[in-house]
C-alpha atoms as a PDB file:
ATOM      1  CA  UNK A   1       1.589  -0.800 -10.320  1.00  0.00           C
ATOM      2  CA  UNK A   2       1.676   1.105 -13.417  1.00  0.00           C
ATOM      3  CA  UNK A   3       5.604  -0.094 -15.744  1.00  0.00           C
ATOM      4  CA  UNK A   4       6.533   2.387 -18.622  1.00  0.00           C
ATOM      5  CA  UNK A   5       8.291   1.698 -21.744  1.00  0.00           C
ATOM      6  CA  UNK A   6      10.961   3.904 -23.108  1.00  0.00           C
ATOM      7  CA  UNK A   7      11.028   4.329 -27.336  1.00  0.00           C
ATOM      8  CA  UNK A   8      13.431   6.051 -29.383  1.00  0.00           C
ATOM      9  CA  UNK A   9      11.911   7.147 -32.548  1.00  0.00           C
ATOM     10  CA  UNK A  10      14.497   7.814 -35.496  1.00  0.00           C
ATOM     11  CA  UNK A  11      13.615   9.961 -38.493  1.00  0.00           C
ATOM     12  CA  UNK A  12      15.512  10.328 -41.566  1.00  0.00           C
ATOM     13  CA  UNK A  13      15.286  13.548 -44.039  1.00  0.00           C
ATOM     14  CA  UNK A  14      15.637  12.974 -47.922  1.00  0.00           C
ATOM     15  CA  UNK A  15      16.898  16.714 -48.888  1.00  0.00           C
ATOM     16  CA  UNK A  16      16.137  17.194 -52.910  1.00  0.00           C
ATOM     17  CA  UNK A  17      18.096  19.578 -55.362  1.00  0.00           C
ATOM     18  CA  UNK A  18      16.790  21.379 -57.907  1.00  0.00           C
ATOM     19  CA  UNK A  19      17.447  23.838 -60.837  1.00  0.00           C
ATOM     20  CA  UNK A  20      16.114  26.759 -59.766  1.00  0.00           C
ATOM     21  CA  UNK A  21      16.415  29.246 -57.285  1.00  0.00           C
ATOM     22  CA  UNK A  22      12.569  28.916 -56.696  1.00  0.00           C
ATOM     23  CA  UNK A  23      13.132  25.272 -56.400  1.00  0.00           C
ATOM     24  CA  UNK A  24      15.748  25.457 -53.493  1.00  0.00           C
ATOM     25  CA  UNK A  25      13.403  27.863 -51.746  1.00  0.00           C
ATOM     26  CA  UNK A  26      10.903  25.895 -51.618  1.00  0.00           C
ATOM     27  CA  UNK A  27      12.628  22.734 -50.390  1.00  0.00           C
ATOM     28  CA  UNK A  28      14.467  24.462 -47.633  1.00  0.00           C
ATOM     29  CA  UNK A  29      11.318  25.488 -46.445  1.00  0.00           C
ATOM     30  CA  UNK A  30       9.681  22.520 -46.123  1.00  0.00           C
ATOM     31  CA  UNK A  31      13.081  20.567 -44.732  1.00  0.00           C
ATOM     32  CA  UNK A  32      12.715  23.282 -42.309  1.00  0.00           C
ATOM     33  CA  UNK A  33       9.176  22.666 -41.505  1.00  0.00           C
ATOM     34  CA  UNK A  34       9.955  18.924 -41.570  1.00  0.00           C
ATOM     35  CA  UNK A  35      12.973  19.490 -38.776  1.00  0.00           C
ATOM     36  CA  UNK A  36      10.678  21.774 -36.520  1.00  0.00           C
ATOM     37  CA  UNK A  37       7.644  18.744 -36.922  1.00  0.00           C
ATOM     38  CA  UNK A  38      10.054  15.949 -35.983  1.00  0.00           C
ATOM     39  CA  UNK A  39      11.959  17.798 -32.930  1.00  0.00           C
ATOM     40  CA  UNK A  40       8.446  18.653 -31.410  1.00  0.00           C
ATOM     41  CA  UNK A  41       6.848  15.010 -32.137  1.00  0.00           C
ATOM     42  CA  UNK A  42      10.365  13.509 -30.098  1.00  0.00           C
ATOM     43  CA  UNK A  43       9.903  15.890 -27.491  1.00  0.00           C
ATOM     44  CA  UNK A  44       6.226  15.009 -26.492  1.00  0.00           C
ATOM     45  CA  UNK A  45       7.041  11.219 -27.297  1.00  0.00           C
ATOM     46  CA  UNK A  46       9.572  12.087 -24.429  1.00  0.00           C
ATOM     47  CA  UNK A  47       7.848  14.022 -22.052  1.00  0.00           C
ATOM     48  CA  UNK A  48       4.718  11.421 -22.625  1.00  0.00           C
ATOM     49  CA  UNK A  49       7.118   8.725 -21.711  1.00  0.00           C
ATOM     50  CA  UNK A  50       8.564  10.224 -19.143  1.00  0.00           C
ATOM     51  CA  UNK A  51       5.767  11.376 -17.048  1.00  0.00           C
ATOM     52  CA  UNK A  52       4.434   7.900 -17.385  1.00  0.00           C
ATOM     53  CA  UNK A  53       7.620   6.277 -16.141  1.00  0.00           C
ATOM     54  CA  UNK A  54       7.655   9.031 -12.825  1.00  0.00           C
ATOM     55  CA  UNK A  55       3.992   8.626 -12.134  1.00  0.00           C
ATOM     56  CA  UNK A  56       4.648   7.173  -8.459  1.00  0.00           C
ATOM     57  CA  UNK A  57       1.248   6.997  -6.303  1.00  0.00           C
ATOM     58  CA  UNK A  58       1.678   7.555  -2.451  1.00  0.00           C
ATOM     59  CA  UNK A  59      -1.260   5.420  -0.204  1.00  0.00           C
ATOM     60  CA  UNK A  60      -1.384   5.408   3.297  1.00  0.00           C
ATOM     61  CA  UNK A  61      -1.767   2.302   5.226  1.00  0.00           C
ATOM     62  CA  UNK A  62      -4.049   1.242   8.221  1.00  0.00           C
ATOM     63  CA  UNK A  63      -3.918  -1.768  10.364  1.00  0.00           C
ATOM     64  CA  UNK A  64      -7.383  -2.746  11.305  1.00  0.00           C
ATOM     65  CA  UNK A  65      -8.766  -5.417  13.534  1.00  0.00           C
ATOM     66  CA  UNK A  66     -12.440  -6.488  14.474  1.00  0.00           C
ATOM     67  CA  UNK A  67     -13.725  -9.579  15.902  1.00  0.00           C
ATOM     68  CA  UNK A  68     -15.376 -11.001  19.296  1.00  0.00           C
ATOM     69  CA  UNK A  69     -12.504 -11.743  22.137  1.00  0.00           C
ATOM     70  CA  UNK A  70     -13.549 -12.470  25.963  1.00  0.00           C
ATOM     71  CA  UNK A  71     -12.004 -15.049  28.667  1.00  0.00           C
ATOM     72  CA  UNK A  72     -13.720 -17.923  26.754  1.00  0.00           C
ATOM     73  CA  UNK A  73     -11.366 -17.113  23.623  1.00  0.00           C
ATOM     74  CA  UNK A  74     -10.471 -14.837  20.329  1.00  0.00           C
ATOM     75  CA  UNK A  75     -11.680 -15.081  16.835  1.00  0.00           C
ATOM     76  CA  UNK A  76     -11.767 -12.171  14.226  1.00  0.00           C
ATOM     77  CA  UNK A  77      -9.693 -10.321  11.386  1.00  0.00           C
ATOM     78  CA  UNK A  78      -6.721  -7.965  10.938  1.00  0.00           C
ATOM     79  CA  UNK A  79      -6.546  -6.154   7.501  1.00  0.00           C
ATOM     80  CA  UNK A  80      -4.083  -4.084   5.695  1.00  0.00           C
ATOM     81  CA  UNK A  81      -5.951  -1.077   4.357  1.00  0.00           C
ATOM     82  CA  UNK A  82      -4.422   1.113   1.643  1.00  0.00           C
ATOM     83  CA  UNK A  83      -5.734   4.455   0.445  1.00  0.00           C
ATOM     84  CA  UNK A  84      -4.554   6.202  -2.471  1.00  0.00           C
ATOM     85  CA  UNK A  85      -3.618  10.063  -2.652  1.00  0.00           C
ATOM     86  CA  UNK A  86      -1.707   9.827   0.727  1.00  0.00           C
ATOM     87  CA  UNK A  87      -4.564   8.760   2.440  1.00  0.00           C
ATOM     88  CA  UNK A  88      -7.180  11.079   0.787  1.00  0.00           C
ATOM     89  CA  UNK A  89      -8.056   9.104  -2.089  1.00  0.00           C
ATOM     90  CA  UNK A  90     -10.443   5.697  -2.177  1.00  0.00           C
ATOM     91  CA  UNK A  91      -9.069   2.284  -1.141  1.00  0.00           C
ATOM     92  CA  UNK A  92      -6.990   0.574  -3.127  1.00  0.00           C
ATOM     93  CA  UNK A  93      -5.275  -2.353  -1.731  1.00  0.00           C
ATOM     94  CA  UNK A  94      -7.042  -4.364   0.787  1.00  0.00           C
ATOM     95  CA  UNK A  95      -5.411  -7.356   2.796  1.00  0.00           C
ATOM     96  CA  UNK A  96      -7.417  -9.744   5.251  1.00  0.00           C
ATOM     97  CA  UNK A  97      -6.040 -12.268   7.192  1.00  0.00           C
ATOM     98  CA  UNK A  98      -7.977 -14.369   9.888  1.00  0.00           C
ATOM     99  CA  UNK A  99      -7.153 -14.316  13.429  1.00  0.00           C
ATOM    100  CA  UNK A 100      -7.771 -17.222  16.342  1.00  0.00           C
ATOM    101  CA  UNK A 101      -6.351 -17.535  19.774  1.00  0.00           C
ATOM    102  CA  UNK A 102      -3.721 -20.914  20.212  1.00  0.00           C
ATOM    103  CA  UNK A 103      -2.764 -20.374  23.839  1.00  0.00           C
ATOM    104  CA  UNK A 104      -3.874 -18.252  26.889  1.00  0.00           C
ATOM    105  CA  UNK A 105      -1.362 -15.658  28.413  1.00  0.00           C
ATOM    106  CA  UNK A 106      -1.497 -15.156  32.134  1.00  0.00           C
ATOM    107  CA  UNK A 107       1.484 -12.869  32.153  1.00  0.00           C
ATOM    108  CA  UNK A 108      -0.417  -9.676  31.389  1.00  0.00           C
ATOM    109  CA  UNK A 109      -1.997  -8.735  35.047  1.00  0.00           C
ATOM    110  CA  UNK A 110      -3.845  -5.113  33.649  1.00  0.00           C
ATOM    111  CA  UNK A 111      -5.765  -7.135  30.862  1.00  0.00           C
ATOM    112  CA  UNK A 112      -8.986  -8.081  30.479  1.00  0.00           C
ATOM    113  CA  UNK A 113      -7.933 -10.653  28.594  1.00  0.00           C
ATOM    114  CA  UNK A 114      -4.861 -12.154  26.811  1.00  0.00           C
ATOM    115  CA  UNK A 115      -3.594 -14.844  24.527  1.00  0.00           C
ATOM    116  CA  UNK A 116      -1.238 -16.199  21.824  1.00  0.00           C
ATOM    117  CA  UNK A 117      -2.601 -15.744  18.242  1.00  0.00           C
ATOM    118  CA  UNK A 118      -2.218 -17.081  14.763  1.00  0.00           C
ATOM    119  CA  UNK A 119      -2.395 -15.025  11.433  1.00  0.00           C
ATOM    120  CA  UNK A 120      -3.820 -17.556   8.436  1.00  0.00           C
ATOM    121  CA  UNK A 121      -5.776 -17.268   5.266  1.00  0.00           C
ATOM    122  CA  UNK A 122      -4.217 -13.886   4.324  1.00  0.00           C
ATOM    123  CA  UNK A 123      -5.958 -12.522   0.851  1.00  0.00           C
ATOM    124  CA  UNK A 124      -6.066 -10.128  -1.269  1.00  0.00           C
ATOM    125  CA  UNK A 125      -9.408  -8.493  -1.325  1.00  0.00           C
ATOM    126  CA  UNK A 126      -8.976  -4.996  -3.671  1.00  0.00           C
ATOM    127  CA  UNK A 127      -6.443  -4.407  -5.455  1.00  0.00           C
ATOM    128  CA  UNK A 128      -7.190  -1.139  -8.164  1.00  0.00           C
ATOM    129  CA  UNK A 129      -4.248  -0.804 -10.205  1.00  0.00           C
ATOM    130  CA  UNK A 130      -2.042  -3.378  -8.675  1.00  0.00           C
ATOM    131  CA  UNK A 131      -1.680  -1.115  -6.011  1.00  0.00           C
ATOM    132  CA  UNK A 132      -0.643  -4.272  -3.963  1.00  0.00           C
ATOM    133  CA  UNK A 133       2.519  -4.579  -5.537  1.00  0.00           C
ATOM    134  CA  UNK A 134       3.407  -1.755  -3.840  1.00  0.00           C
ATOM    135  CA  UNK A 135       2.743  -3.008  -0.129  1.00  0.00           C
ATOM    136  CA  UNK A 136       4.034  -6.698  -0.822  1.00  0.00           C
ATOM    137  CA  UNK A 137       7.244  -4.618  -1.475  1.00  0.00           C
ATOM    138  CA  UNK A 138       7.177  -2.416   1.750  1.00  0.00           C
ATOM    139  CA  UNK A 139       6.776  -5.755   3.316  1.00  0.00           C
ATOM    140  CA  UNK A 140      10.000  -7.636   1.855  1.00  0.00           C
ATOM    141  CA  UNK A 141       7.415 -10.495   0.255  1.00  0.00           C
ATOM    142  CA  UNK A 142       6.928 -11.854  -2.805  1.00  0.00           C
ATOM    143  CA  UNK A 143       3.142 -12.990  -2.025  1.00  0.00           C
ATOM    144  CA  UNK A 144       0.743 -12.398   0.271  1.00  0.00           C
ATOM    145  CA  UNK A 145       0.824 -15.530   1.397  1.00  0.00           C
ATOM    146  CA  UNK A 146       3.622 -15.189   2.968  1.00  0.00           C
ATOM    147  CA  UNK A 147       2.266 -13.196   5.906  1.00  0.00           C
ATOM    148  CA  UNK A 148       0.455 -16.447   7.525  1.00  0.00           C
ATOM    149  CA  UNK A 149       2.117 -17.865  10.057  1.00  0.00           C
ATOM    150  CA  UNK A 150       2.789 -15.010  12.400  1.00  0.00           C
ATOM    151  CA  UNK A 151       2.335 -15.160  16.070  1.00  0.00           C
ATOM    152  CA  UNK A 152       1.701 -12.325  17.602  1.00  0.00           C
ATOM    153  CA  UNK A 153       0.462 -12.195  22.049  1.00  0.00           C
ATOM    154  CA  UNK A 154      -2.453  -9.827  22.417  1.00  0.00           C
ATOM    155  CA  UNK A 155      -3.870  -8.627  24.880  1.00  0.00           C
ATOM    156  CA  UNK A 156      -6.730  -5.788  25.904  1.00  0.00           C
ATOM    157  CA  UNK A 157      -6.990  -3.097  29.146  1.00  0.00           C
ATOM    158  CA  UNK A 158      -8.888  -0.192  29.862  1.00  0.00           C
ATOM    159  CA  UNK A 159      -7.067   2.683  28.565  1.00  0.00           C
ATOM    160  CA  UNK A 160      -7.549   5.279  31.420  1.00  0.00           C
ATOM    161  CA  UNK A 161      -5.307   8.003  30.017  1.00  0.00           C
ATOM    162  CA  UNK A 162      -6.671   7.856  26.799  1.00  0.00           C
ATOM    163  CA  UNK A 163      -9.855   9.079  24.939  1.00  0.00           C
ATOM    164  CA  UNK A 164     -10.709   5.946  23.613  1.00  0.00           C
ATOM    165  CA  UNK A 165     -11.488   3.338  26.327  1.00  0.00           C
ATOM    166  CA  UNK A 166      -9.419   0.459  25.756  1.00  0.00           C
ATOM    167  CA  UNK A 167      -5.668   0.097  24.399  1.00  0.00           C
ATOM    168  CA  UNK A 168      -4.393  -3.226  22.640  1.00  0.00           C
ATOM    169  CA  UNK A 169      -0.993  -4.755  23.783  1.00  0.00           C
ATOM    170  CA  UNK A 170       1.412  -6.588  22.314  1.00  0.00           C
ATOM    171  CA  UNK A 171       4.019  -8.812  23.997  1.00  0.00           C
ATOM    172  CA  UNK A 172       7.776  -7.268  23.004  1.00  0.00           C
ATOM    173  CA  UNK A 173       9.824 -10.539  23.111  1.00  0.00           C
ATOM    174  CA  UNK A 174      13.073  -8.054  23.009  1.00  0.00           C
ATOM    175  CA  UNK A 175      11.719  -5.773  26.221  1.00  0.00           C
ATOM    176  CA  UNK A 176       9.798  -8.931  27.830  1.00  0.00           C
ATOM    177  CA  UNK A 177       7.192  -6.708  28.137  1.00  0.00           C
ATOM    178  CA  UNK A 178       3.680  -5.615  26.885  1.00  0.00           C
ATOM    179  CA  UNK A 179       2.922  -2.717  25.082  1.00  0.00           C
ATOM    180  CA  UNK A 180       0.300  -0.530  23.593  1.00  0.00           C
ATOM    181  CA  UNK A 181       0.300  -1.033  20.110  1.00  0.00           C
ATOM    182  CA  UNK A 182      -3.700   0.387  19.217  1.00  0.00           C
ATOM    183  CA  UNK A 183      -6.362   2.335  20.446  1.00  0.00           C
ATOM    184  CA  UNK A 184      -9.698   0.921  19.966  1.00  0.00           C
ATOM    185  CA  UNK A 185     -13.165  -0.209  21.431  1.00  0.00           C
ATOM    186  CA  UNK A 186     -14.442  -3.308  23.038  1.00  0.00           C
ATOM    187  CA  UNK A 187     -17.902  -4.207  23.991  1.00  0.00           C
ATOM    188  CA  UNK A 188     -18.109  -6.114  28.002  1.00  0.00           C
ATOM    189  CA  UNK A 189     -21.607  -7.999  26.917  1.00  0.00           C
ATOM    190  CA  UNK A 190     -21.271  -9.013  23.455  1.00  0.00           C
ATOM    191  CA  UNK A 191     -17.213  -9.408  23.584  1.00  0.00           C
ATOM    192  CA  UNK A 192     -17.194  -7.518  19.987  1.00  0.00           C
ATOM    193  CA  UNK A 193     -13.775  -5.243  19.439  1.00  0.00           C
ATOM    194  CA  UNK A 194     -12.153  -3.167  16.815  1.00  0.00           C
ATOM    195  CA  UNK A 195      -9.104  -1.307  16.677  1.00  0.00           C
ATOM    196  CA  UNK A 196      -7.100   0.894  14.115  1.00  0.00           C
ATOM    197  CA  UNK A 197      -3.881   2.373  13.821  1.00  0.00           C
ATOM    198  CA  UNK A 198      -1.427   3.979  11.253  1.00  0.00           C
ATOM    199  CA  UNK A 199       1.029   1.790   9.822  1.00  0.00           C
ATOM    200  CA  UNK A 200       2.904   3.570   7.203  1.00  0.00           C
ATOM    201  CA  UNK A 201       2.807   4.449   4.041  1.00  0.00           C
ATOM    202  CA  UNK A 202       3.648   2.830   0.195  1.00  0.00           C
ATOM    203  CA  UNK A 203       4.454   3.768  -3.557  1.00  0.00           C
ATOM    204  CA  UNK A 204       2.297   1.701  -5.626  1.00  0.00           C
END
């Protein structure tokens, strides 16, 4: 996160008398010279300052998850992806945390498999610029440590409607009920998945 300074810069004319008329010419030339110098010096000291000040960056944000899940259990990451110039840019902020099944879920009869999971070891893996800053903030925390903890129910079924075979569910504890919350890909032999979706997007 870039922080700008503001800086008033005072300047202080001496005007000098003389005896002539040639004299008096002269120095109200080059007090008017010194005027016109100092007014445009304070106004790009201003506009310097305050473009620096206004220069808010938009990134867009991606939650992305990858790891192995099957009946036997589910292991694997979920990261926080930011990308400067509203998502047209390079990456700029990047937050892993690790993710591990704690409890089977037998509530969710369309999935292939479902269970309770636990968020830990979230870190900070890029940051360019301090870009993080910016999403700590979106996310009402002080440190990224902050997001372990969470327990979130997953789960995984085949996504008929859509183009991408499988859709991820979340448990809604407010609706008591599961919904899609990504679109991604799971393989049936090797148990490997990934998903992606839009989260939002951050000043930084």
């Amino acid at each position: 996160m870039r922080f700008g300074m503001w800086m008033l810069l005072g300047s202080g004319l001496v005007a000098c008398t003389g005896d002539t008329d040639e004299t008096d010419k002269d120095t109200g030339e080059t007090d008017a010279d010194a005027d016109a110098d100092t007014d445009a010096d304070a106004d790009a000291d201003a506009d310097t300052d305050s473009d620096a000040d206004t220069d808010v960056e938009v990134g867009e944000v991606l939650r992305k998850g990858a790891g192995t899940a099957d009946i036997k259990g589910f292991t694997g990451t979920e990261t926080l992806e930011v990308t400067g110039d509203r998502g047209y840019g390079d990456v700029v902020c990047t937050v892993v945390q690790d993710v591990n099944d704690i409890n089977v879920r037998k509530d969710c009869k369309p999935c292939e498999w479902a269970y309770d999971v636990e968020l830990t070891n979230a870190r900070i893996v890029d940051n360019v610029g301090d870009a993080c800053d910016g999403l700590l903030t979106a996310l009402s925390i002080a440190a990224v440590s902050e997001l372990d903890g969470e327990v979130r129910s997953m789960g995984m079924v085949l996504n008929k409607a859509g183009h991408i075979p499988y859709a991820f569910v979340s448990f809604n504890e407010d609706q008591k009920r599961w919904r899609t919350f990504a679109e991604g890909d799971w393989d049936v032999k090797t148990g490997d998945y990934d998903y992606e979706r839009f989260f939002g997007k951050v000043e930084y």
